[in-house]
C-alpha atoms as a PDB file:
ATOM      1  CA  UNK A   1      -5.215  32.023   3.459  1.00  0.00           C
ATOM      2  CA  UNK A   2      -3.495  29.729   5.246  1.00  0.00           C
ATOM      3  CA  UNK A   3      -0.735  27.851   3.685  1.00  0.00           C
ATOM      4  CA  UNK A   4       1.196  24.691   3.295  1.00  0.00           C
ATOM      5  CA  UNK A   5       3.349  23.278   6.320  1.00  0.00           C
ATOM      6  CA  UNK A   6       6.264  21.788   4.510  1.00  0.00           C
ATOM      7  CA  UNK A   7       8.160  20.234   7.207  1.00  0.00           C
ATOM      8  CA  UNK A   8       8.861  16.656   4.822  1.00  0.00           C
ATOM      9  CA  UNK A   9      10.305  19.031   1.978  1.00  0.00           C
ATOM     10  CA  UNK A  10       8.493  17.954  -0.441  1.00  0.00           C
ATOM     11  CA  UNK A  11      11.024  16.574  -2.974  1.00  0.00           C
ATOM     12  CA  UNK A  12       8.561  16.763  -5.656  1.00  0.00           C
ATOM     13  CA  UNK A  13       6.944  20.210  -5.288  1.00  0.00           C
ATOM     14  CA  UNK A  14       8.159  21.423  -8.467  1.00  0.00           C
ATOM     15  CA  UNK A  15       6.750  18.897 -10.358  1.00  0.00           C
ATOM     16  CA  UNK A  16       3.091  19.095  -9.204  1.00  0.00           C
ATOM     17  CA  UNK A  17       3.048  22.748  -9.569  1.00  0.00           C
ATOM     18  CA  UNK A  18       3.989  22.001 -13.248  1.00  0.00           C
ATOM     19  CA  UNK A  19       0.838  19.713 -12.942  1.00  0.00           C
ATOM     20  CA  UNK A  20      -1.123  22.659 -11.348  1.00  0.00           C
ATOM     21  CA  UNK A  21      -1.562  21.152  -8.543  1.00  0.00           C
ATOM     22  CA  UNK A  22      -1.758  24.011  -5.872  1.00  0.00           C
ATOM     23  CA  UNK A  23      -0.368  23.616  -2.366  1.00  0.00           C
ATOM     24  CA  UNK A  24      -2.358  25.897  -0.265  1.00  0.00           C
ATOM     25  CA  UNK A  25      -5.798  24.995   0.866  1.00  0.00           C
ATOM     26  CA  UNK A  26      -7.740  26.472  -1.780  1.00  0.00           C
ATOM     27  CA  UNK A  27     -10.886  28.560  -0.998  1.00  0.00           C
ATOM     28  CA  UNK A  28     -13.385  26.659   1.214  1.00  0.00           C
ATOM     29  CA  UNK A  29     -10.626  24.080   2.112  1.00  0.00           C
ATOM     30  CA  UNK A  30      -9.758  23.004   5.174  1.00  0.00           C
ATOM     31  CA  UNK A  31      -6.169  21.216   5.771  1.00  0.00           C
ATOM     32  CA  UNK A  32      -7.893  17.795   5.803  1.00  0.00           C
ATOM     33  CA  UNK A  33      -9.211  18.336   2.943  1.00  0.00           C
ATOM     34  CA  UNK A  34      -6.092  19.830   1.224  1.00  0.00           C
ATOM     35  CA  UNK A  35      -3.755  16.549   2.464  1.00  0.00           C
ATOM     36  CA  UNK A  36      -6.433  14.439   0.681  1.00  0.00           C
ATOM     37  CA  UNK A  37      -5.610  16.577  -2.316  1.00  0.00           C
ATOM     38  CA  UNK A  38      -2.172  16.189  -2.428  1.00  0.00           C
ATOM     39  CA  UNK A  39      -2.040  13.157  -1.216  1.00  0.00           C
ATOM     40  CA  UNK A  40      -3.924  12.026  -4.623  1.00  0.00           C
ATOM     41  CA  UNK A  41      -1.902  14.333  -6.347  1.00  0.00           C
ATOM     42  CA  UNK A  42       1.468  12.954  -5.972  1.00  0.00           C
ATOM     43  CA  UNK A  43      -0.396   9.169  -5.798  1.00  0.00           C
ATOM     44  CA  UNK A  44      -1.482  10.234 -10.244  1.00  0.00           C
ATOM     45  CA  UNK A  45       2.454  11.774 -10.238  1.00  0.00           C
ATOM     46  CA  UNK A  46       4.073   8.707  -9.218  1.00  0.00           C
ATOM     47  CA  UNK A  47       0.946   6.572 -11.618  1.00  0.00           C
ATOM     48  CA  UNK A  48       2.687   8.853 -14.272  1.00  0.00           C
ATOM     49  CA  UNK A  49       5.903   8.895 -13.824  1.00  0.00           C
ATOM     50  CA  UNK A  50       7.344   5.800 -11.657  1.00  0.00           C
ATOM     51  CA  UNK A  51       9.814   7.937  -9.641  1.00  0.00           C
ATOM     52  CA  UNK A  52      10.577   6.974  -6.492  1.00  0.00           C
ATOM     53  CA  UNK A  53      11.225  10.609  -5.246  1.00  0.00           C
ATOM     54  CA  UNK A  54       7.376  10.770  -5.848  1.00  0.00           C
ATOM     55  CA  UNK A  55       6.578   7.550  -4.102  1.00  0.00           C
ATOM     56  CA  UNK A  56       8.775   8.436  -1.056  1.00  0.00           C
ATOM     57  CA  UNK A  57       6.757  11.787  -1.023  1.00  0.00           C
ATOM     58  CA  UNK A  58       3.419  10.161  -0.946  1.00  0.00           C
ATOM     59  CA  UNK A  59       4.337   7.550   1.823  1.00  0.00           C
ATOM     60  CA  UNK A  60       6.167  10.621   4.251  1.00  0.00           C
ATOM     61  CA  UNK A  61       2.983  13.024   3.132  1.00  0.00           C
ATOM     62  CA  UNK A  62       0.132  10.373   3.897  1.00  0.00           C
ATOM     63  CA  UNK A  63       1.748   7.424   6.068  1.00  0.00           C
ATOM     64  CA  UNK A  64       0.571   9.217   9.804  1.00  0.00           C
ATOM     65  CA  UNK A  65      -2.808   9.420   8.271  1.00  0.00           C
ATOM     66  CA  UNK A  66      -2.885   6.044   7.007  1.00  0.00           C
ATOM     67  CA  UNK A  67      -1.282   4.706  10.153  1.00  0.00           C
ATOM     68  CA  UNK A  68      -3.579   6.065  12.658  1.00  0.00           C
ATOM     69  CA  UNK A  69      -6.761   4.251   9.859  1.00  0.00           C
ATOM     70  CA  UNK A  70      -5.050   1.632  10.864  1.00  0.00           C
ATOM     71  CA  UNK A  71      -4.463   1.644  14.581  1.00  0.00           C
ATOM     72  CA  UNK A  72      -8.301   2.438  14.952  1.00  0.00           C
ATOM     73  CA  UNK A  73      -9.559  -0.216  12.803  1.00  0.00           C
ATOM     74  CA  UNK A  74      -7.322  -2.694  14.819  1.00  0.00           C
ATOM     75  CA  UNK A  75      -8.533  -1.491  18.179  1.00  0.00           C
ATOM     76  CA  UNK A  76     -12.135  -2.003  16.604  1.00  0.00           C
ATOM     77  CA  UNK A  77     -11.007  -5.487  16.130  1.00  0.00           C
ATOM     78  CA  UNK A  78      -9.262  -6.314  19.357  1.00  0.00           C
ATOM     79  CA  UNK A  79      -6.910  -8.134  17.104  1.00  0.00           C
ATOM     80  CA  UNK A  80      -3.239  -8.505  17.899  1.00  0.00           C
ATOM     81  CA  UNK A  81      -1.711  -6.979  15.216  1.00  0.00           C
ATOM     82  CA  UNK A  82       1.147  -4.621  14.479  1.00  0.00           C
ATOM     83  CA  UNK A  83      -0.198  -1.530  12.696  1.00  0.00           C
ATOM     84  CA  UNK A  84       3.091  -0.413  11.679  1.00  0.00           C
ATOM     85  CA  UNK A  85       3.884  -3.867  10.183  1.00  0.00           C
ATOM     86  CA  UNK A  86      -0.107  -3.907   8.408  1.00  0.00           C
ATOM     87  CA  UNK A  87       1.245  -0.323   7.259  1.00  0.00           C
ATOM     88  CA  UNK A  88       4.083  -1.637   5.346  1.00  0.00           C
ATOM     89  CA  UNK A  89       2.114  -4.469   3.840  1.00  0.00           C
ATOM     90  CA  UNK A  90      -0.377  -1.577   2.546  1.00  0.00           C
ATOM     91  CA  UNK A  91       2.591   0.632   0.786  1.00  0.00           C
ATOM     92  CA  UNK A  92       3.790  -2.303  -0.831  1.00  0.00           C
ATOM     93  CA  UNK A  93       0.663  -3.123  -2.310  1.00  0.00           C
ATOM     94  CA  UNK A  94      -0.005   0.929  -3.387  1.00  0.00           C
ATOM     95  CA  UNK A  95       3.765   0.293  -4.783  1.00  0.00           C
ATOM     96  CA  UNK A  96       2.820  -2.691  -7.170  1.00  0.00           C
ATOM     97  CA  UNK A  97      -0.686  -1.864  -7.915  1.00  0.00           C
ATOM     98  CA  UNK A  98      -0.496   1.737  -8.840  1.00  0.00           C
ATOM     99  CA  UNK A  99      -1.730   1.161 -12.616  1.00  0.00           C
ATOM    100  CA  UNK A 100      -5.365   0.660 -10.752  1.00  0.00           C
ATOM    101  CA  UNK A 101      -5.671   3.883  -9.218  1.00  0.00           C
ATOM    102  CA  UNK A 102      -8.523   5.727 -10.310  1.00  0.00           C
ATOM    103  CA  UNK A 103      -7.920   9.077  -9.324  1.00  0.00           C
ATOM    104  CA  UNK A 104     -11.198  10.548 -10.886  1.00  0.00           C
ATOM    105  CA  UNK A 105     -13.572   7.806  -8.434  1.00  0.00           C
ATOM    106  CA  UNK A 106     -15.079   9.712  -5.288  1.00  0.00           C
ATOM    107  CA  UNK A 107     -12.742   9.668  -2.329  1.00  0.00           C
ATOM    108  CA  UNK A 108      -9.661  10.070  -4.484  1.00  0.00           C
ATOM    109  CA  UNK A 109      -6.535   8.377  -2.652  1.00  0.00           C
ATOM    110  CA  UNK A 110      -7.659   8.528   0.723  1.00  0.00           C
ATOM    111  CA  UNK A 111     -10.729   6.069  -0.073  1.00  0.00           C
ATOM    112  CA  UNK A 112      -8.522   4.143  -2.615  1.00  0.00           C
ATOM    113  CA  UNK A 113      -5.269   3.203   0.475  1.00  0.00           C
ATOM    114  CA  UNK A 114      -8.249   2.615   2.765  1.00  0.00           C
ATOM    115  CA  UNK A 115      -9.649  -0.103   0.462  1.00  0.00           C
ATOM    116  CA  UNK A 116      -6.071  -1.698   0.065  1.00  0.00           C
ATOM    117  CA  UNK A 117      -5.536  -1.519   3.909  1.00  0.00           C
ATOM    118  CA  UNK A 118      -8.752  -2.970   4.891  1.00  0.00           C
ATOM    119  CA  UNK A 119      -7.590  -6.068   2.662  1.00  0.00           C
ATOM    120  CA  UNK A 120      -4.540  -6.234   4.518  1.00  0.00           C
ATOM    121  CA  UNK A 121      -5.985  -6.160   8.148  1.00  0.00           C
ATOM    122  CA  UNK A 122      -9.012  -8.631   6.759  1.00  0.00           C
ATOM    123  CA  UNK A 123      -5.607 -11.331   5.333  1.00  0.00           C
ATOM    124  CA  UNK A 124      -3.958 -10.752   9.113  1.00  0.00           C
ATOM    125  CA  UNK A 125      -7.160 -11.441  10.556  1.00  0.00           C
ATOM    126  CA  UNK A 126      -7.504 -14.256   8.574  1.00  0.00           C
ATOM    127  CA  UNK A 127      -3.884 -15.508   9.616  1.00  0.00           C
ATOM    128  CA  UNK A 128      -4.222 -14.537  12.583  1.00  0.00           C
ATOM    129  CA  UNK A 129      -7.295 -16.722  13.865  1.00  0.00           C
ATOM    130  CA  UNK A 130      -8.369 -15.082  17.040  1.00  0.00           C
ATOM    131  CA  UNK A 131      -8.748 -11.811  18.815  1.00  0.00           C
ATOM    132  CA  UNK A 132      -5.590 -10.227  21.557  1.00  0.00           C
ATOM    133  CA  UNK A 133      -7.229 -10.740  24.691  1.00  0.00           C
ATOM    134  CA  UNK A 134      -5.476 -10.431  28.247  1.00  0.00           C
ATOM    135  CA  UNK A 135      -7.241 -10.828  31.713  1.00  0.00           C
ATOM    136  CA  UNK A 136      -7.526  -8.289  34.426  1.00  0.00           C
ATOM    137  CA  UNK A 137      -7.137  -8.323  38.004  1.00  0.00           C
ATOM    138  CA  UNK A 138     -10.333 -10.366  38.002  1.00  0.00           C
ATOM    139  CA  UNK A 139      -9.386 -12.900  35.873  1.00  0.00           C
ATOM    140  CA  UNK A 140     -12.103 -11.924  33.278  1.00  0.00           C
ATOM    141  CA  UNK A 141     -10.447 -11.220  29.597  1.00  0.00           C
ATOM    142  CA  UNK A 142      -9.983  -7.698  28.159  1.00  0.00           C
ATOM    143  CA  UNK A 143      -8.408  -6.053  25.239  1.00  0.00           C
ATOM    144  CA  UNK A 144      -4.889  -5.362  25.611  1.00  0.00           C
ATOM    145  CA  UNK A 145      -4.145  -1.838  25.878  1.00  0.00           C
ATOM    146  CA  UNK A 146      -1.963  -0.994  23.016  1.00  0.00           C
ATOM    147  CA  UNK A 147      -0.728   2.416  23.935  1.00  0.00           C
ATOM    148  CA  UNK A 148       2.776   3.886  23.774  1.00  0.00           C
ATOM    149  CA  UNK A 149       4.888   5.739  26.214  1.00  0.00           C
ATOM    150  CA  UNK A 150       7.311   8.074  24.724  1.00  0.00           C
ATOM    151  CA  UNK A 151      10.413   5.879  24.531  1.00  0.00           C
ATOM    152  CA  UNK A 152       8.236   3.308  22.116  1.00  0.00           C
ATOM    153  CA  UNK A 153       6.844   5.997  20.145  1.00  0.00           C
ATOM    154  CA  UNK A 154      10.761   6.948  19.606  1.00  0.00           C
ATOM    155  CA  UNK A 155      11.688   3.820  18.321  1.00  0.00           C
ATOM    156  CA  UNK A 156       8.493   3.470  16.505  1.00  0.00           C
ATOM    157  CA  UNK A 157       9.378   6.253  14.496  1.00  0.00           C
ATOM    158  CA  UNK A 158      13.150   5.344  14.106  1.00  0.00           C
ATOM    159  CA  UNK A 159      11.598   1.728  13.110  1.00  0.00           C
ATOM    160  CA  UNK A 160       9.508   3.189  10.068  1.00  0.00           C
ATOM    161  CA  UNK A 161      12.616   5.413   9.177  1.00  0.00           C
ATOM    162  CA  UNK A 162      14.750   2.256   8.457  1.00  0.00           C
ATOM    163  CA  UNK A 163      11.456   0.472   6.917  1.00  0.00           C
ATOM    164  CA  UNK A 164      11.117   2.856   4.709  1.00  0.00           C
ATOM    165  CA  UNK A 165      14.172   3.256   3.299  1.00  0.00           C
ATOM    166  CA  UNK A 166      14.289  -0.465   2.770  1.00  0.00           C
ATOM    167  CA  UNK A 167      11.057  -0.507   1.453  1.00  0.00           C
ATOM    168  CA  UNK A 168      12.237   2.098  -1.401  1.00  0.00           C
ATOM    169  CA  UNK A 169      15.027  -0.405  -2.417  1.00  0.00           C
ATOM    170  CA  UNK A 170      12.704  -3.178  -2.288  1.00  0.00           C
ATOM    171  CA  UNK A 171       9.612  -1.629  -4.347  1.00  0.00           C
ATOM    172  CA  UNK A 172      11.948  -0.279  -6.838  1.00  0.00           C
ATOM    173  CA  UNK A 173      12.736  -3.975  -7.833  1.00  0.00           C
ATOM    174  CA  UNK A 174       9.317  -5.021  -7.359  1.00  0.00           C
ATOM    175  CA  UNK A 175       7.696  -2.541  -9.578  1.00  0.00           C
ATOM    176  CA  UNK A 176      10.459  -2.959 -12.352  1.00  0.00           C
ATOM    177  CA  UNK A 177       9.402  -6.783 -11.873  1.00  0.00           C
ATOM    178  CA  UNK A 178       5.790  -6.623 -11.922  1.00  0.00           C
ATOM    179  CA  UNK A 179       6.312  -4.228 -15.103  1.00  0.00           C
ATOM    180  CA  UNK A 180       7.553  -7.203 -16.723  1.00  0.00           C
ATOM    181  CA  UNK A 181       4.422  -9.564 -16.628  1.00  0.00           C
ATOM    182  CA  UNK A 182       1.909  -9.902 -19.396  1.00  0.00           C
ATOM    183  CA  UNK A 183      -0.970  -7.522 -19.381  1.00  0.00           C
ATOM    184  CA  UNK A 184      -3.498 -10.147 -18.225  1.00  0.00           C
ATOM    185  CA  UNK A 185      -0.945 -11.400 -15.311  1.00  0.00           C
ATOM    186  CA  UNK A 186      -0.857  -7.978 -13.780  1.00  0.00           C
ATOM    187  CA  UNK A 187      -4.709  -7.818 -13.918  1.00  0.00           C
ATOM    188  CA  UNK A 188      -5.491 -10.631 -12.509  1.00  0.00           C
ATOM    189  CA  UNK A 189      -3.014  -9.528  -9.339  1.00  0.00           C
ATOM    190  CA  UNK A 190      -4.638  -6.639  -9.282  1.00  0.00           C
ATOM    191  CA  UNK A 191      -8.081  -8.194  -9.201  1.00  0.00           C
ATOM    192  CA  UNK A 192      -7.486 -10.845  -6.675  1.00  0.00           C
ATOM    193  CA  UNK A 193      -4.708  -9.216  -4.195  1.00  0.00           C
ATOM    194  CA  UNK A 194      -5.947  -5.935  -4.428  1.00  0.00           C
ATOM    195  CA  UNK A 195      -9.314  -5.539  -4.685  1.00  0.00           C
ATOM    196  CA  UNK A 196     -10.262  -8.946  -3.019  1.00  0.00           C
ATOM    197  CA  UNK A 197     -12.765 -10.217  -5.657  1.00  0.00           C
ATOM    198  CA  UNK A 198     -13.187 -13.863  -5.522  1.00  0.00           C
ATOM    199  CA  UNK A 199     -11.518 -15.960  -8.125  1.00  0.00           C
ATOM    200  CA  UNK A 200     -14.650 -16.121  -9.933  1.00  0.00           C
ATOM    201  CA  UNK A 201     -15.504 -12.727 -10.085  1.00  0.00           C
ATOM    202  CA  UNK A 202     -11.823 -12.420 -11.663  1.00  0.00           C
ATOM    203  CA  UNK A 203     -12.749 -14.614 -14.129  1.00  0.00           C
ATOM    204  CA  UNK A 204     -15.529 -13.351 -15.278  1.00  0.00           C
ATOM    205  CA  UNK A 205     -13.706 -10.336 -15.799  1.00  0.00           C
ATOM    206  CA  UNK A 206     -10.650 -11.553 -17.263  1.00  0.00           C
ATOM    207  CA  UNK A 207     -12.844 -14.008 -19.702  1.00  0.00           C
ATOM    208  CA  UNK A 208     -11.825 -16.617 -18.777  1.00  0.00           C
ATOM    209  CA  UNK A 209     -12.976 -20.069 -17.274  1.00  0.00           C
ATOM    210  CA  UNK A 210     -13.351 -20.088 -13.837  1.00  0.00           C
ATOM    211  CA  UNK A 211     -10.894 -23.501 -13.623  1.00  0.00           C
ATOM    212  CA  UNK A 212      -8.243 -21.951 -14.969  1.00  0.00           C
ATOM    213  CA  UNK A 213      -8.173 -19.065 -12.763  1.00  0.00           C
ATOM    214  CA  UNK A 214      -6.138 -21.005 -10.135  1.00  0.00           C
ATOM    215  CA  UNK A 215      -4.057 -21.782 -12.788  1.00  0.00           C
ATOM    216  CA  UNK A 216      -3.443 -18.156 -13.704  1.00  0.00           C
ATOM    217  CA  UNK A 217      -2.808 -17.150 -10.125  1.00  0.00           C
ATOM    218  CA  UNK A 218       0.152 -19.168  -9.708  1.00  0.00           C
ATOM    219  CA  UNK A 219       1.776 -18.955 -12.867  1.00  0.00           C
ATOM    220  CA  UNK A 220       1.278 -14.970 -12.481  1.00  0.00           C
ATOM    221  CA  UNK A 221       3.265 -15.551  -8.992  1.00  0.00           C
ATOM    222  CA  UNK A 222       5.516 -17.547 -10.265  1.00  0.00           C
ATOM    223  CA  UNK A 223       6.632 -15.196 -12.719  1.00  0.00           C
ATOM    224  CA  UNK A 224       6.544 -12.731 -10.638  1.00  0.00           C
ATOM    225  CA  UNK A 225       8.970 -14.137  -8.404  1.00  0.00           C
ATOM    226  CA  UNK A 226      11.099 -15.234 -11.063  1.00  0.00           C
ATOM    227  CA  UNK A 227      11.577 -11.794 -12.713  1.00  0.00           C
ATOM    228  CA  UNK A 228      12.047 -10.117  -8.801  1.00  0.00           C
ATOM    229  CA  UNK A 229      14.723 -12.861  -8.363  1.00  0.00           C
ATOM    230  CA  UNK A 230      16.479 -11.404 -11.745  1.00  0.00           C
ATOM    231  CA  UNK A 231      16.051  -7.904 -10.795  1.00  0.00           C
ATOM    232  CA  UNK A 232      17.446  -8.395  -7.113  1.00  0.00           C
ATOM    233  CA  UNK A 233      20.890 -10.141  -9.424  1.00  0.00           C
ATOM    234  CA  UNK A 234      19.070 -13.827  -7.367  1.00  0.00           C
ATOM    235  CA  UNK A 235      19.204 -15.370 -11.617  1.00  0.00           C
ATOM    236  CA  UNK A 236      21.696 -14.575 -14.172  1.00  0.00           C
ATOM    237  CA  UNK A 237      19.254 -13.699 -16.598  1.00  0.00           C
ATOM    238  CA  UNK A 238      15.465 -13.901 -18.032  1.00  0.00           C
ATOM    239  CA  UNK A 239      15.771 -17.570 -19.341  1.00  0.00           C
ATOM    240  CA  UNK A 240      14.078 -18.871 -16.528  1.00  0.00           C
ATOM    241  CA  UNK A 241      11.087 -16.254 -16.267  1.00  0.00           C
ATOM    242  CA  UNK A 242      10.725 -16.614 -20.690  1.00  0.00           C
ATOM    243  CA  UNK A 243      10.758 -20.406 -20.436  1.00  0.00           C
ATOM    244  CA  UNK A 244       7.739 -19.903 -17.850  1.00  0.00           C
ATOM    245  CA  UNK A 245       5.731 -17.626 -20.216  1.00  0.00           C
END
């Protein structure tokens, strides 16, 4: 049977073994199939626990898979775009929305990133305005090729080394502020920003009128900010973000 490369040494492999989460493909399995396992395996660890050991595993274990989602769907949309910065967008947005991970729901993590990435490309799109086109020796417009030679693949890979690190330092804060808002504030983030539902399909959910979702939305930013200002030492205390409540 074959068995699991570990080449990211996995800083969490203890832990989901305690879970029972085995790392060898199981019977039947294929390593595709496996990575999609663990992959949603250390996604419900980190939904547990809130570790960022967990969270660095997930984004090292799954980020080459996501990435290359990405590239293709870009290609698909001849969109100049920077897959590496649309993949950074997407962790950040796993990061702060990991209470709506439904790990039981078909497709497990690999279906649940794609959602959150598609959202990201479809806001660049929208920012974005109109496809990357070039013209040829003809003069007639073509996609830009967006391959790599070695010596950008190298500093494409030293690039996501120092992103990522950041990235940990940065979601750390984010998370602790996010954990911070009212119940109904996180939702409504969730419901908007993550899964792209309209503001009144938000309301409907949240019970609420659909005038005052607008309002909602921006307090819930607001706050948000606020209590990431505290947490990055930006405000001397929580005055600011309790007075906004």
């Amino acid at each position: 049977m074959p068995t699991l490369p570990n080449p990211l040494n996995l800083r969490c492999e203890a832990l989901l073994r305690t879970r029972g989460v085995v790392l060898d493909c199981l019977p039947g399995e294929g390593e595709p199939e496996r990575d999609d396992r663990i992959d949603t395996a250390l996604m419900e660890l980190f939904q547990a626990e809130h570790c960022q050991a967990s969270f660095e595993d997930l984004y090292e274990h799954s980020s080459a898979r996501v990435l290359e989602w990405l590239r293709w769907r870009v290609r698909v949309q001849g969109a100049r775009l920077d897959p590496l910065a649309l993949l950074q967008d997407t962790f950040v947005n796993v990061f702060r929305y990991a209470g709506s991970f439904r790990p039981a729901e078909r497709g497990g993590f690999r279906a649940w990133v794609r959602t959150i990435a598609a959202n990201v490309v479809r806001r660049a799109l929208s920012r974005s305005g109109t496809p990357w086109l070039s013209m040829d020796a003809e003069g007639a417009p073509e996609l830009v090729d967006r391959g790599h030679g070695p010596v950008r693949r190298l500093a494409d890979v030293e690039e996501a080394g120092e992103l990522r690190t950041t990235w940990s330092l940065f979601l750390a804060h984010y998370l602790r502020a996010f954990a911070s808002l009212r119940a109904r504030d996180r939702r409504a983030l969730e419901l908007v920003e993550v899964e792209g539902r309209s503001y009144a399909e938000a309301a409907a959910e949240l019970g609420v009128g659909g005038s005052n979702m607008k309002m909602i939305m921006l307090r819930a930013r607001q706050r948000l900010v606020l209590a990431l200002r505290v947490s990055l030492g930006l405000e001397q205390d929580l005055r600011t973000v309790r007075q906004s409540a």
